[in-house]
Protein backbone atom coordinates (compact mmCIF):
# COMPACT_ATOMS: atom_id res chain seq x y z
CA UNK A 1 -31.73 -7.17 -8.30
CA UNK A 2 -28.76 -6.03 -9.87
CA UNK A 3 -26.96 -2.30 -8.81
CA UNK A 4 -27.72 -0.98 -12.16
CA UNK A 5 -31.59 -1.91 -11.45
CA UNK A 6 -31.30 -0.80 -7.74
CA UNK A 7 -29.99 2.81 -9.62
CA UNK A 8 -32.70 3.16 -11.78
CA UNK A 9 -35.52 2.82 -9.22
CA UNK A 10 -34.10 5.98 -7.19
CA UNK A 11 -33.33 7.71 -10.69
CA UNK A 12 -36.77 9.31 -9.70
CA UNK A 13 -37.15 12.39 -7.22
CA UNK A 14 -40.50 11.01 -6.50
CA UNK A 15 -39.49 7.66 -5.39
CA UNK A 16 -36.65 8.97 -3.57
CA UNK A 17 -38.70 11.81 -2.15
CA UNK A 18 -41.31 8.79 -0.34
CA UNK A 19 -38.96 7.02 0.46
CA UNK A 20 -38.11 9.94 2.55
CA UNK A 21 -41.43 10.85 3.84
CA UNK A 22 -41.76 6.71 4.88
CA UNK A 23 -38.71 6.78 6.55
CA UNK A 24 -40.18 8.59 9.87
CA UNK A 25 -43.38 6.90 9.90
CA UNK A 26 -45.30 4.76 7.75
CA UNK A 27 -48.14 6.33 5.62
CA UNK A 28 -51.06 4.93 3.45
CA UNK A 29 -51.23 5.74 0.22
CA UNK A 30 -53.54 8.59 -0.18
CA UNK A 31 -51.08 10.18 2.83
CA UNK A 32 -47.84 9.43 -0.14
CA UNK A 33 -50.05 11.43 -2.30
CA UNK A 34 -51.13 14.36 -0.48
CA UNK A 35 -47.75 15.00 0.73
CA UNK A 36 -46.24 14.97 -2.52
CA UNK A 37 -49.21 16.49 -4.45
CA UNK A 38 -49.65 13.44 -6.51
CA UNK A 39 -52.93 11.35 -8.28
CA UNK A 40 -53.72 8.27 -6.03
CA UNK A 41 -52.88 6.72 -9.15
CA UNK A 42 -49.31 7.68 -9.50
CA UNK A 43 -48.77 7.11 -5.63
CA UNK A 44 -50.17 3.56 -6.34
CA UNK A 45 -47.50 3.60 -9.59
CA UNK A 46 -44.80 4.92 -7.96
CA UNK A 47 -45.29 2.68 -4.44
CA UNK A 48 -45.51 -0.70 -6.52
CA UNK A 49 -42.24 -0.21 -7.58
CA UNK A 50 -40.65 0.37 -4.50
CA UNK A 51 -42.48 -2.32 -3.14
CA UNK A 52 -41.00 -4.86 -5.75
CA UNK A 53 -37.52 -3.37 -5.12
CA UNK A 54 -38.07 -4.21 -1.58
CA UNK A 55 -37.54 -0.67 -0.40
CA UNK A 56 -40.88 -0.34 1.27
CA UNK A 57 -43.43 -3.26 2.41
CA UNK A 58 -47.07 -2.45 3.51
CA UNK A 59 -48.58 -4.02 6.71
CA UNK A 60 -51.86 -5.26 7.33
CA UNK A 61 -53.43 -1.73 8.13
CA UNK A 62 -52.16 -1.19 4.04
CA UNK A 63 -49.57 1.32 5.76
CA UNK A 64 -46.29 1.77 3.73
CA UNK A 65 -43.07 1.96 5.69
CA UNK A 66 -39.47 1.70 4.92
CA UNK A 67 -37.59 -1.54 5.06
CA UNK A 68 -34.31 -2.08 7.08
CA UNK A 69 -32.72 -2.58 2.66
CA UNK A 70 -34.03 0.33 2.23
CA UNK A 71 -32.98 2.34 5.27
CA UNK A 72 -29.50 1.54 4.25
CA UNK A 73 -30.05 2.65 0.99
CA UNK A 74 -30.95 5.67 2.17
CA UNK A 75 -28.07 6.14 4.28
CA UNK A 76 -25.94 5.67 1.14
CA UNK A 77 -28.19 8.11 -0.94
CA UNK A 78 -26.77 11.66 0.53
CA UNK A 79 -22.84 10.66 -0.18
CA UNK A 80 -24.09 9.93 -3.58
CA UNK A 81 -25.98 13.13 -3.70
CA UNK A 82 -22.82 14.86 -2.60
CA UNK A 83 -20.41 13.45 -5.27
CA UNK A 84 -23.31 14.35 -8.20
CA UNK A 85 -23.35 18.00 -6.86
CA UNK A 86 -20.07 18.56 -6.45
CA UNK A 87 -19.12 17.02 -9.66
CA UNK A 88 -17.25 19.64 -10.94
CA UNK A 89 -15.08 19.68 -7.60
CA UNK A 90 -14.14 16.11 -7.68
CA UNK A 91 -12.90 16.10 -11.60
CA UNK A 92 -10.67 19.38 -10.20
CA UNK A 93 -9.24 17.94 -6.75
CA UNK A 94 -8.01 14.44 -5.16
CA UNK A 95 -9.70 12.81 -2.34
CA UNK A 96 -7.98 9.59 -2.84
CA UNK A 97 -6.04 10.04 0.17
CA UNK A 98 -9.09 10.11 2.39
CA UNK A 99 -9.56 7.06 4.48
CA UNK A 100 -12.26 4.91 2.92
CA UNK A 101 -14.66 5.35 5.85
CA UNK A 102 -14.69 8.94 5.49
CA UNK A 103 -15.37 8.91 1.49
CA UNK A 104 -18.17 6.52 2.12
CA UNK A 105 -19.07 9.38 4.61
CA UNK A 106 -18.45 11.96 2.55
CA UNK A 107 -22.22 13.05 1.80
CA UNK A 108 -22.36 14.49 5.74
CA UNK A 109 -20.50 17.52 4.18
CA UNK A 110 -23.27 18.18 2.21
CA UNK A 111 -24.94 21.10 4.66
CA UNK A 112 -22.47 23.58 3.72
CA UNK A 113 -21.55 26.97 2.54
CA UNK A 114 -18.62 27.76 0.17
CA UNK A 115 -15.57 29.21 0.87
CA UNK A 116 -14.10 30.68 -2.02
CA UNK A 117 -11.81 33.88 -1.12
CA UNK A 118 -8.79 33.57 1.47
CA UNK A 119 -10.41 36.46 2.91
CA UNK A 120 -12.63 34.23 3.62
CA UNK A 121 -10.36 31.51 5.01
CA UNK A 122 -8.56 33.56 7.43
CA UNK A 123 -12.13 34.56 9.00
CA UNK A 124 -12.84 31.12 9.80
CA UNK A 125 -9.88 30.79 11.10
CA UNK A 126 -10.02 33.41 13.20
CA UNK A 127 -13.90 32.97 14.29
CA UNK A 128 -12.29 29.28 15.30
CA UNK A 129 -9.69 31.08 17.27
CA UNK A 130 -11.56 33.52 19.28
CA UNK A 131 -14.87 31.81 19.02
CA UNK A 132 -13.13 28.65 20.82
CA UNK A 133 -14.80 27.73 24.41
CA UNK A 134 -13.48 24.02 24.71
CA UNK A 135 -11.19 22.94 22.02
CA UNK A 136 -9.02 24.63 18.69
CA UNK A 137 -8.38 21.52 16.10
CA UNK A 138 -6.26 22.72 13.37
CA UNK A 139 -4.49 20.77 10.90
CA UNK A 140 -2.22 22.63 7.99
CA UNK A 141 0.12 21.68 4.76
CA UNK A 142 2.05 24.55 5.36
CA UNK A 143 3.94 27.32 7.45
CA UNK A 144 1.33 28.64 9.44
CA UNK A 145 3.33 30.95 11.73
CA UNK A 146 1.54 33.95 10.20
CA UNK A 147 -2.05 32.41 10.47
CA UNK A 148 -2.78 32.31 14.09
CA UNK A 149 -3.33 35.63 15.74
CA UNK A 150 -1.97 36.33 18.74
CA UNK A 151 -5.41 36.66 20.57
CA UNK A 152 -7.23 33.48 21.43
CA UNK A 153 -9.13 32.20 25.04
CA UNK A 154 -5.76 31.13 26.80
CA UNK A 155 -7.30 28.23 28.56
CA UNK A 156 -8.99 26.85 25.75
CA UNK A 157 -6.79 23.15 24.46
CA UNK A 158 -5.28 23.66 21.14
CA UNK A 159 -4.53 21.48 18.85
CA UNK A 160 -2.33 21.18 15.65
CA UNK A 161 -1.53 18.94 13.29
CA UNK A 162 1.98 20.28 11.06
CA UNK A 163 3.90 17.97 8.18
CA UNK A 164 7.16 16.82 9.10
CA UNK A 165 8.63 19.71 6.91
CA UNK A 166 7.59 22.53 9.25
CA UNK A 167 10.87 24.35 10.64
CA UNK A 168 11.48 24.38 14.45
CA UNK A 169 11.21 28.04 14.76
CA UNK A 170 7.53 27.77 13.29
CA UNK A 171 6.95 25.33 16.32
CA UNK A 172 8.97 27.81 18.75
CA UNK A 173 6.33 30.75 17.68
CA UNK A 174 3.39 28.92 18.14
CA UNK A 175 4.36 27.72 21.56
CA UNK A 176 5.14 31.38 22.53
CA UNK A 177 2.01 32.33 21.24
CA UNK A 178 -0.70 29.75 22.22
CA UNK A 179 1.57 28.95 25.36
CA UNK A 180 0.88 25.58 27.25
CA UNK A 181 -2.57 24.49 26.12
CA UNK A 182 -0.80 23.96 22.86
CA UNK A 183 -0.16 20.14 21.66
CA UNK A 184 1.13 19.40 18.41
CA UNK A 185 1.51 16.75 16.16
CA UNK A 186 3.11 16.23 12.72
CA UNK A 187 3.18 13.97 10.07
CA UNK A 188 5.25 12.84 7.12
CA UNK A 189 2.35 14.43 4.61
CA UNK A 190 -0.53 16.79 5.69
CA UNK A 191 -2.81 16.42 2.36
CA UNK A 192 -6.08 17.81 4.13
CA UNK A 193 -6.56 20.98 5.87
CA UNK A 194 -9.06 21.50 8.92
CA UNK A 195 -9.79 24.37 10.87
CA UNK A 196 -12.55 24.01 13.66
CA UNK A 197 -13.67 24.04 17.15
CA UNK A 198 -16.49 22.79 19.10
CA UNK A 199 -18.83 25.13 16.89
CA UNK A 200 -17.70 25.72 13.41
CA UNK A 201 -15.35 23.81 11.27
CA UNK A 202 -14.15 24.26 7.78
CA UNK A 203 -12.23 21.65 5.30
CA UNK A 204 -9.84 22.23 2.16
CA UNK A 205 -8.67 19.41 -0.11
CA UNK A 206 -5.70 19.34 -2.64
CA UNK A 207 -6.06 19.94 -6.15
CA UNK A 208 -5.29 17.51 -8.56
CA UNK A 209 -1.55 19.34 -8.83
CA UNK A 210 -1.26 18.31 -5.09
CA UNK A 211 -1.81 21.69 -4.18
CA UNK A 212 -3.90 22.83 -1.06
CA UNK A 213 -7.18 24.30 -2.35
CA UNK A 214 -7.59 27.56 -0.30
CA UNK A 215 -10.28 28.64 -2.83
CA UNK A 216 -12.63 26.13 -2.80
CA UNK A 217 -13.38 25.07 1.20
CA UNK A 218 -16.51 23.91 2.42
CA UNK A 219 -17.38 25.34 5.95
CA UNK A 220 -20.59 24.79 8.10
CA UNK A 221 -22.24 24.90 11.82
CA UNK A 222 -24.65 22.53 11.28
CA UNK A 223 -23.75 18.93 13.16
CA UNK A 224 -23.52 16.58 10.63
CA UNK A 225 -20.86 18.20 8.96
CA UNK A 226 -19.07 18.98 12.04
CA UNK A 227 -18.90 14.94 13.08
CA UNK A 228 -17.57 14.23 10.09
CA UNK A 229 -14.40 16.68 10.54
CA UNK A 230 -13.93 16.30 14.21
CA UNK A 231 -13.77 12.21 13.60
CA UNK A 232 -11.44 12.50 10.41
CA UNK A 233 -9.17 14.80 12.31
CA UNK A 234 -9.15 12.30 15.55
CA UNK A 235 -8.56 9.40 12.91
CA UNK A 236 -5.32 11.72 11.78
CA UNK A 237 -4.36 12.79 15.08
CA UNK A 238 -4.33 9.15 16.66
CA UNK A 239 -1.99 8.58 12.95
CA UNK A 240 0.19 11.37 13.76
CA UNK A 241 3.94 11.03 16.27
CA UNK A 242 1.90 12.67 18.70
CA UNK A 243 4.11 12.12 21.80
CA UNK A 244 7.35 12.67 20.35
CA UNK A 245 5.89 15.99 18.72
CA UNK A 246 4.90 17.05 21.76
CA UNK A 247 7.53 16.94 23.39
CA UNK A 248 9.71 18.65 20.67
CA UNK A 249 11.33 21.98 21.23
């Protein structure tokens, strides 16, 4: 089977959607149809195919279940989802600097909600801040001296990732501010911004100017999302001149 062949067998919300029900537990064919309010007929239809794609298989109790082929086809499916629904984003902004583990993960930022005013942006930022009962991970393009308010849970580890370009008076402030919990790291080129702790986190990319995108963030609670930021930023962090950031003035 070809990818172009592969592609037109989920090109169906029905096929996709059993694929999806068989995926937890394997179900018999008038159980595909009742759960997707379909004929017996077009369950049979619809189940033949997969079965000749080699998604499914049925056992000897005539129970349809998802192969392992198809489990990792699945696994692929909500990254493509993603990049079809945000369409519009992608022709607008550059990801191309992402490492190519987190693009392929890219569809685990797809339990989101928009942010799209920097209104909006500096609330997250500051519901990170104060909100914060283990960690602050923030990573920024720019001078940032003006973004973190002088509040925040003293004890709590805080970390932040600056571009080379920063000035040393912009570290200076933050280290009077945050105080000794504060590590920082910096890199030639920041060209992603992050702002999270243990319970929220929010992303920006770059436009297609190479331009941080303040007005167009994605931000969510919900865990999926939140692995996928707190491993890109560790990938970043580990990338960064750490130690000899840390221990400048």
């Amino acid at each position: 089977m070809s990818v172009s062949e592969l592609l037109f067998e989920l090109a169906s919300d029905e096929r996709v959607a059993m694929l999806t029900q068989m995926e937890s537990q394997p179900l018999r064919q008038s159980d595909v149809a009742r759960k997707l309010s379909l004929t017996v007929q077009e369950a049979s239809r619809q189940l033949e195919r997969l079965t000749d794609a080699r998604l499914v298989s049925k056992d000897s109790e005539s129970r349809y279940s998802v192969t392992s082929f198809g489990r990792i086809v699945l696994a692929i499916l909500p990254s493509l989802s993603f990049v079809q629904q945000q369409r519009d984003f992608l022709l607008t902004h550059d990801l191309s600097s992402l490492p190519l583990t987190f693009l392929h993960r890219i569809g685990e930022l797809s339990n989101h909600r928009s942010i799209n005013k920097i209104d909006e942006v500096m609330a997250h930022l500051e519901q990170v801040i104060k909100g914060a009962g283990k960690y602050v991970w923030i990573m920024a393009d720019q001078n940032v001296r003006q973004a973190y308010p002088h509040e925040h849970p003293a004890a709590v580890p805080f970390k932040v990732i600056l571009p080379k370009s920063v000035d040393s008076e912009t570290i200076q402030i933050l280290r009077t501010r945050i105080g000794s919990t504060l590590q920082i790291a910096r890199m030639a080129e920041v060209k992603l911004t992050i702002t999270m702790n243990e319970k929220t986190s929010a992303v920006y990319f770059q436009n297609r100017d190479g331009e941080m995108d303040f007005m167009r963030g994605f931000a969510s609670e919900e865990a999926t999302f939140h692995r996928w930021c707190e491993d890109i930023y560790s990938f970043f962090w580990r990338q960064a001149y750490a130690g000899a950031a840390s221990s400048a003035p």
